[in-house]
Protein backbone atom coordinates (compact mmCIF):
# COMPACT_ATOMS: atom_id res chain seq x y z
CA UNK A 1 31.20 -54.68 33.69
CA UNK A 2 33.26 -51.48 32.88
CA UNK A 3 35.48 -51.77 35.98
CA UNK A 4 38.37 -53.56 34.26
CA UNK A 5 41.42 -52.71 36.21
CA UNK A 6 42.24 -49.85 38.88
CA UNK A 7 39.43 -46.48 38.96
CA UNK A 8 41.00 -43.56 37.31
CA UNK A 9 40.21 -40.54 35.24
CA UNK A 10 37.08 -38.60 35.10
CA UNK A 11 33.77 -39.60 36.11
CA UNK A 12 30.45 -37.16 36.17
CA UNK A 13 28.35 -36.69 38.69
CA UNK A 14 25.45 -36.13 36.39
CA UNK A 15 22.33 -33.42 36.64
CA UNK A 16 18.96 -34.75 36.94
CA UNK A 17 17.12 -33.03 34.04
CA UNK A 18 13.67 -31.54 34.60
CA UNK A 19 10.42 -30.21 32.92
CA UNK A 20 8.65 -27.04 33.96
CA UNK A 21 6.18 -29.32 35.92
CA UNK A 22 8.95 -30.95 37.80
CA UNK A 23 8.93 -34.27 35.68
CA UNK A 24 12.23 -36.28 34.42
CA UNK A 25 13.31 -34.91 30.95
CA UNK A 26 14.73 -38.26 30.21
CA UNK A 27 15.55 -37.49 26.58
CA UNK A 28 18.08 -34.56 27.94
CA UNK A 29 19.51 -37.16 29.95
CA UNK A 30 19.98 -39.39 27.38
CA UNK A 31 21.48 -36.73 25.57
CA UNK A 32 24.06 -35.52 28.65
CA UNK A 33 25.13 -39.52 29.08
CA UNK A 34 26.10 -39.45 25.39
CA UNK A 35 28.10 -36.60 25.19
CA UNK A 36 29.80 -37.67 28.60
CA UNK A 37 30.34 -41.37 26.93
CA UNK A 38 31.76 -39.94 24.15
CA UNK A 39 34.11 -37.56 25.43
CA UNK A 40 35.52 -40.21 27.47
CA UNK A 41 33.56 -39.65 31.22
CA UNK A 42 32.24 -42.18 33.39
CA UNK A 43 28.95 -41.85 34.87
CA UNK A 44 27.70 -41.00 37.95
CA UNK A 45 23.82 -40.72 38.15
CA UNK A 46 22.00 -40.50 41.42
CA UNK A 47 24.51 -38.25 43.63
CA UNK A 48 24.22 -35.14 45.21
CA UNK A 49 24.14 -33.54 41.94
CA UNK A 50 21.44 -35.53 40.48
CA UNK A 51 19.19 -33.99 43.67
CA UNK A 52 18.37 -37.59 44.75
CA UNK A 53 16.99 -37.14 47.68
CA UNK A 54 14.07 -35.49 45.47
CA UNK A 55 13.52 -38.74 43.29
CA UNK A 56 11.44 -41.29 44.25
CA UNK A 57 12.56 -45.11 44.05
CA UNK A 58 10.89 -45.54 40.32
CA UNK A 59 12.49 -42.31 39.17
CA UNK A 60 16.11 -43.80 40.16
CA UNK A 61 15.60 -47.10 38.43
CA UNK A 62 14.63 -45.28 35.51
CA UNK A 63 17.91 -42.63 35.51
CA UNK A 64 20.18 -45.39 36.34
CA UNK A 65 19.08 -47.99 33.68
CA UNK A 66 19.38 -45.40 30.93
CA UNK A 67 22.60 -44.52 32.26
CA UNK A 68 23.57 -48.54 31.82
CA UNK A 69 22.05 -48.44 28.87
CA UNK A 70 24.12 -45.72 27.51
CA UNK A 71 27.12 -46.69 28.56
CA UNK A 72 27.11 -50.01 27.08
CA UNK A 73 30.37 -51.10 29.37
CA UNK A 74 32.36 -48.25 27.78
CA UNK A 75 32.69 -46.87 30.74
CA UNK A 76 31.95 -47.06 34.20
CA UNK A 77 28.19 -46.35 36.09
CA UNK A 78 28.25 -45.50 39.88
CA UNK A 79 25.50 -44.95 40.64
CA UNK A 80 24.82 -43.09 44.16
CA UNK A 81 23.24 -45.51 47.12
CA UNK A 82 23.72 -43.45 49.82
CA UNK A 83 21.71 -41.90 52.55
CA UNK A 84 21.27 -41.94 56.42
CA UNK A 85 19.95 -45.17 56.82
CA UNK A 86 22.09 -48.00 56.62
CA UNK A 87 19.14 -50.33 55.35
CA UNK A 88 18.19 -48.25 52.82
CA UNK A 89 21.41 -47.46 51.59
CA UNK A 90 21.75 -51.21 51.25
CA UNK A 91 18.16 -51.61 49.64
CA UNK A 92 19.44 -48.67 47.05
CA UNK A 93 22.95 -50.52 46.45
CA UNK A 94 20.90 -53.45 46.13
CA UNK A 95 18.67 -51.89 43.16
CA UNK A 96 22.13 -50.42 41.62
CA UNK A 97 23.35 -54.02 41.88
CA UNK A 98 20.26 -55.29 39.93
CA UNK A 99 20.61 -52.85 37.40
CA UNK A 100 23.91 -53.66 36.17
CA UNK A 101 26.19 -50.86 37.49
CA UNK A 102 29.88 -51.49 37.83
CA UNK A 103 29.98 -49.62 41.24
CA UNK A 104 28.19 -47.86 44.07
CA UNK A 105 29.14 -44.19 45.48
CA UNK A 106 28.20 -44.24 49.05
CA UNK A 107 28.65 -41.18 50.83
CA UNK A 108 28.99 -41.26 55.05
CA UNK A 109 25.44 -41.20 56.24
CA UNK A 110 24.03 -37.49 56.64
CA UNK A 111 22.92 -35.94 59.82
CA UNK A 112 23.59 -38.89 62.17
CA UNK A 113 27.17 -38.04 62.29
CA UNK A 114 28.31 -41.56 63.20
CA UNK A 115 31.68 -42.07 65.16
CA UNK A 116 34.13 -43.78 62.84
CA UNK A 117 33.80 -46.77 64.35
CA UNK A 118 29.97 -46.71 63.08
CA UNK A 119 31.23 -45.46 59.80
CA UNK A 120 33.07 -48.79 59.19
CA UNK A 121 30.20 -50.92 60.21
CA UNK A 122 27.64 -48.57 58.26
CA UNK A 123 30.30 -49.37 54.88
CA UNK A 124 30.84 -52.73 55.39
CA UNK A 125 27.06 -53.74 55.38
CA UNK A 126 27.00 -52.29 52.38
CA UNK A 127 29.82 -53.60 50.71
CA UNK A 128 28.06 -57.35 51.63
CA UNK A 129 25.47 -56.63 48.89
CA UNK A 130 28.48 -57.72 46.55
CA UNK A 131 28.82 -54.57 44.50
CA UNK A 132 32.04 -52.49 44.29
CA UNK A 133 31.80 -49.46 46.69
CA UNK A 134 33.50 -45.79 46.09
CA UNK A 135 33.38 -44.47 49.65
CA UNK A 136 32.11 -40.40 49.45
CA UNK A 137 33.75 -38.22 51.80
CA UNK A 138 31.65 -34.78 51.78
CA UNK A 139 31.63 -33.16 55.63
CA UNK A 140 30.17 -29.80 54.14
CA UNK A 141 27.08 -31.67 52.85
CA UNK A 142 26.98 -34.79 55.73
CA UNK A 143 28.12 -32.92 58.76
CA UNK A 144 31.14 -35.71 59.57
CA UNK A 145 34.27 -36.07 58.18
CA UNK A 146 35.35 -39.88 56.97
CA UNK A 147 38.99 -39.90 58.73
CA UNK A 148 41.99 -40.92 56.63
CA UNK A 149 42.95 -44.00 59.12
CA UNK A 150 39.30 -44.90 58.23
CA UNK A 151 38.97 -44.87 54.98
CA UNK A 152 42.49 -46.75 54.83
CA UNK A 153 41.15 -49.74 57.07
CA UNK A 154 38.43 -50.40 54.51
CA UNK A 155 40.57 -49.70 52.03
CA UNK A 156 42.37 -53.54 52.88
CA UNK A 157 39.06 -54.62 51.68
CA UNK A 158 39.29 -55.06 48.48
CA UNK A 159 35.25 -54.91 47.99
CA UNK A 160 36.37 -51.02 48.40
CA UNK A 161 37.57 -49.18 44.78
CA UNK A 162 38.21 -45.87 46.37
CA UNK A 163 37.26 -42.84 47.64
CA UNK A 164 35.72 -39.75 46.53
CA UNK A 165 37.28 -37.24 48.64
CA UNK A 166 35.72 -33.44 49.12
CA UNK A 167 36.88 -33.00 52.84
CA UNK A 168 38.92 -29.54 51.56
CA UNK A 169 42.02 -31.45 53.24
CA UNK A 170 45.42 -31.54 51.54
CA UNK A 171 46.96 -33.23 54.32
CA UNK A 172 44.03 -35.90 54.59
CA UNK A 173 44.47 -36.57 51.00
CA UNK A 174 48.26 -36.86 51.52
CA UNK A 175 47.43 -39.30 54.51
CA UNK A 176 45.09 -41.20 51.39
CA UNK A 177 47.05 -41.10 48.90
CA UNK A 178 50.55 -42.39 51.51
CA UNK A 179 48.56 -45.29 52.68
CA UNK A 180 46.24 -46.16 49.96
CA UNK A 181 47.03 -49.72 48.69
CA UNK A 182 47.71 -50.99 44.85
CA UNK A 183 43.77 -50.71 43.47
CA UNK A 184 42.58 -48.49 46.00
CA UNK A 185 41.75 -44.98 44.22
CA UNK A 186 42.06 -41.75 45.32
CA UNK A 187 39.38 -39.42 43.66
CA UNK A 188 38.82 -35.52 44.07
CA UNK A 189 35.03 -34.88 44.55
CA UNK A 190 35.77 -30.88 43.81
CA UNK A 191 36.72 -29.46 41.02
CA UNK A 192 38.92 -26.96 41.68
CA UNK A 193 40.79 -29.35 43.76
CA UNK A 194 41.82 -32.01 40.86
CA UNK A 195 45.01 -30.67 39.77
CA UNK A 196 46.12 -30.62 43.62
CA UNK A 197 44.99 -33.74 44.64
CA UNK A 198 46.43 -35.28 41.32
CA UNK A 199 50.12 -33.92 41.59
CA UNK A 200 49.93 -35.34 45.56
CA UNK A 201 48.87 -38.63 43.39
CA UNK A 202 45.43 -38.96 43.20
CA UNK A 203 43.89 -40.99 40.22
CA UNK A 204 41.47 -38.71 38.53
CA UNK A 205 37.77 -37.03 39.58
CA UNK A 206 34.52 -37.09 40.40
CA UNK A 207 33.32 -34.09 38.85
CA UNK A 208 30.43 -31.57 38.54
CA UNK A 209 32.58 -29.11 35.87
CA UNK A 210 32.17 -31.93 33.40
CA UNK A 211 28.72 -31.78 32.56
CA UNK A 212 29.10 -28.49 30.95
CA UNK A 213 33.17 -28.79 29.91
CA UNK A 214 33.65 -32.29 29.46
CA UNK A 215 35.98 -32.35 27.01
CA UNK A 216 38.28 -30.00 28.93
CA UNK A 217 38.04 -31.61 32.07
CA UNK A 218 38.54 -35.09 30.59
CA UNK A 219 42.19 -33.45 28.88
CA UNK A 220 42.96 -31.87 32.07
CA UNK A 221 42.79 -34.98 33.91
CA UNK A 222 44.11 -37.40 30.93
CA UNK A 223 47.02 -34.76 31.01
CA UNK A 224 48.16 -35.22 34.41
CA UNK A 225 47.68 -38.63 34.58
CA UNK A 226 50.59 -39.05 31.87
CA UNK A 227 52.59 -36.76 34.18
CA UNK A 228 52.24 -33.67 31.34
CA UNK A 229 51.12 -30.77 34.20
CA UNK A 230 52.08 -28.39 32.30
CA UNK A 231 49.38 -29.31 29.71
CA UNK A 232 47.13 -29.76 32.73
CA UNK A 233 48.20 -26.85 34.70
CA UNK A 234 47.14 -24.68 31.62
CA UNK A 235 43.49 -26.66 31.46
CA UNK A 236 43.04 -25.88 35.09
CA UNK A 237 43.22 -22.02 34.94
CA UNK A 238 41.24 -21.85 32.24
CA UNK A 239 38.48 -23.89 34.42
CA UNK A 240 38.80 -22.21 37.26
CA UNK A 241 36.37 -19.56 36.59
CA UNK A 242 33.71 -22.16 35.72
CA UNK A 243 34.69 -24.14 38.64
CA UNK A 244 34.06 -21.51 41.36
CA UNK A 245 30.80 -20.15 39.21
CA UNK A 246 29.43 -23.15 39.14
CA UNK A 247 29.50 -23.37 42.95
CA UNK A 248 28.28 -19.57 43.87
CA UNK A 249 24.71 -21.14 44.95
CA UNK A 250 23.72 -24.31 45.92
CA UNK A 251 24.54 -27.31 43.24
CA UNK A 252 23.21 -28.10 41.16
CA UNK A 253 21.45 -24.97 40.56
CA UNK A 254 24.00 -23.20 38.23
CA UNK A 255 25.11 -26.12 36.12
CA UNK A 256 21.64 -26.69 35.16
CA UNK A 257 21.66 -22.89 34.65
CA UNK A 258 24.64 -23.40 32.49
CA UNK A 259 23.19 -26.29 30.84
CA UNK A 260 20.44 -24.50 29.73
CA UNK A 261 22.68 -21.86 28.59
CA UNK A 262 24.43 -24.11 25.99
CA UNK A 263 20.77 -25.27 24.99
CA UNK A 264 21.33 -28.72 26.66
CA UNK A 265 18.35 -28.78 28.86
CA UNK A 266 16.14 -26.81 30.63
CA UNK A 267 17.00 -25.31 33.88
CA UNK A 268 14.66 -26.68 36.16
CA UNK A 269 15.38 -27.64 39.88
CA UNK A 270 12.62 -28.95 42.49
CA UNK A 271 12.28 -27.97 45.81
CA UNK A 272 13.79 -27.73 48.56
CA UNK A 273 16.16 -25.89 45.79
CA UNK A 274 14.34 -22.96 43.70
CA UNK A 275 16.19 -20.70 40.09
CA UNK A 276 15.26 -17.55 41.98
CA UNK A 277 18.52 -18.43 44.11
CA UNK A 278 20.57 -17.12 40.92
CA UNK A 279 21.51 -13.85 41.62
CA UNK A 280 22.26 -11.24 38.46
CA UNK A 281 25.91 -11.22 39.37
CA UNK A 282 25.98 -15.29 39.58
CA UNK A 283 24.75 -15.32 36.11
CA UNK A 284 27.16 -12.82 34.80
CA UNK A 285 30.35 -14.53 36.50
CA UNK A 286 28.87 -17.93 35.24
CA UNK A 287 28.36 -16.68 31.71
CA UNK A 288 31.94 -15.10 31.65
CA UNK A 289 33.43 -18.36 33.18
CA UNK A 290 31.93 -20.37 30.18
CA UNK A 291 33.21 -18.15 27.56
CA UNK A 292 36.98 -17.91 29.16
CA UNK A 293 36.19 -21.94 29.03
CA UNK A 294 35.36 -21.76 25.44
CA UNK A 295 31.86 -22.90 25.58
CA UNK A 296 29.29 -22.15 22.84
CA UNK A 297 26.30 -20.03 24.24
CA UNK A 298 23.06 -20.05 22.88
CA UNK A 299 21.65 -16.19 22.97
CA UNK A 300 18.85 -16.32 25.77
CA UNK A 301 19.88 -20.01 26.98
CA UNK A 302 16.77 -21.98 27.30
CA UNK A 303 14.16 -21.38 29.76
């Protein structure tokens, strides 16, 4: 187990790697996990930017394991469990358990919109599989917003790490960050948002930038952690670019566009998600975004 004291820093929500006929380019993700490893990034296979809800069960147990298997208990894998049902979220966390990850990311079930007082049933079965649970607070992608008080009454269960927060609320994460008790982590699950949340006294990310910038995004955070935001102040505007450009379409369709760029992979997404998405002026603001990041294009990208 990686989790050896309080969740902080940066953690990737990986990309899910594809072929041209839609299969698992395993040896790119191999690859991605390395670099991620090595620049000092936890792992976070299987979320919303791994397009899980396009895997099937086999493909997941084959992702996460390599993750594990990579990460060697260098640093942490959270692997996402989540989804609408509450007994297959369990059945997921479950699988995650079995596989050795440190932690589950469970985001609030999408499209069912359950009152809060569902919410903390729906999170508490799932914390009775035994395996440490990162609560994910997206509204934009679920349709329901995981309220502060809530996440703070699970938070006294100490089954609960933290919380990914992406609710686009600086007085929410104030409300998190007031209440939240000692081992209880307060995560930004955007980008852009990091610095923010961190100065307010959040712990660190989950992040999407850090598949293509990981270096940078793991000094950014690292930096404001040890209170130097002026060091970190200077890493954010020079992500800033990349962070919006990654996010002009629907993720994860330009950071595997970007990936492919730097020659990392190729930039295949499946359906319901298609390239043709990437509008000329997308590319051109993402390509820009990369260079003002310092990023190493390869002429052409691949394809």
């Amino acid at each position: 187990m990686a989790l050896r004291g309080p969740l902080e820093g940066t953690l990737t929500a990986l990309y899910t790697p594809m072929t041209a006929a839609g299969e698992l380019d395993l040896p790119a993700f191999t690859r991605l996990a390395e670099r991620l490893v090595a620049a000092g990034s936890g792992l976070v296979p299987c979320g919303t930017t791994g397009e899980t809800p396009t895997l099937s069960v086999d493909e997941y147990r084959v992702l996460v394991s390599r993750a594990v298997e990579v990460a060697r208990g260098r640093v942490p894998v959270i692997a996402g469990t989540g989804s609408s049902a509450t007994r297959q979220t369990v059945e997921m966390t479950e699988l995650a358990k079995g596989l050795g990850c440190d932690a589950a990311l469970v985001v609030n079930p999408p499209y069912n919109k359950p009152p809060q007082v569902s919410l903390l049933a729906h999170f508490r079965a799932v914390a009775d599989v035994g395996l440490p649970v990162l609560l994910y607070n997206v509204p934009s992608r679920t349709g329901s917003n995981i309220a502060a008080q809530t996440a703070l009454t699970l938070a006294e269960d100490r089954r609960f790490i933290g919380i990914k927060e992406a609710g686009g609320s600086l007085a929410q994460v104030e409300q998190l960050v007031a209440g939240a008790p000692e081992g209880f982590a307060v995560l930004s699950g955007d980008d852009g948002w990091t610095l923010p949340m961190m100065v307010l006294g959040a712990r660190g990310v989950v992040s999407v930038a850090s598949n293509v910038a990981p270096e940078a995004v793991v000094r950014m955070v690292r930096a404001a952690l040890s209170g130097d935001f002026a060091a970190a102040r200077a890493e954010h505007y020079r992500l800033r670019p990349l962070f919006e450009a990654l996010f002009l379409t629907t993720n994860p369709i330009l950071v595997k566009r970007a990936a492919a760029l730097l020659g990392h992979s190729e930039g295949h997404v499946r359906l319901p998600l298609t390239v043709d998405a990437i509008e000329p002026k997308f590319e051109t603001a993402l390509v820009a975004a990369m260079r003002q990041a310092g990023l190493e294009l390869v002429p052409g990208g691949v394809r």
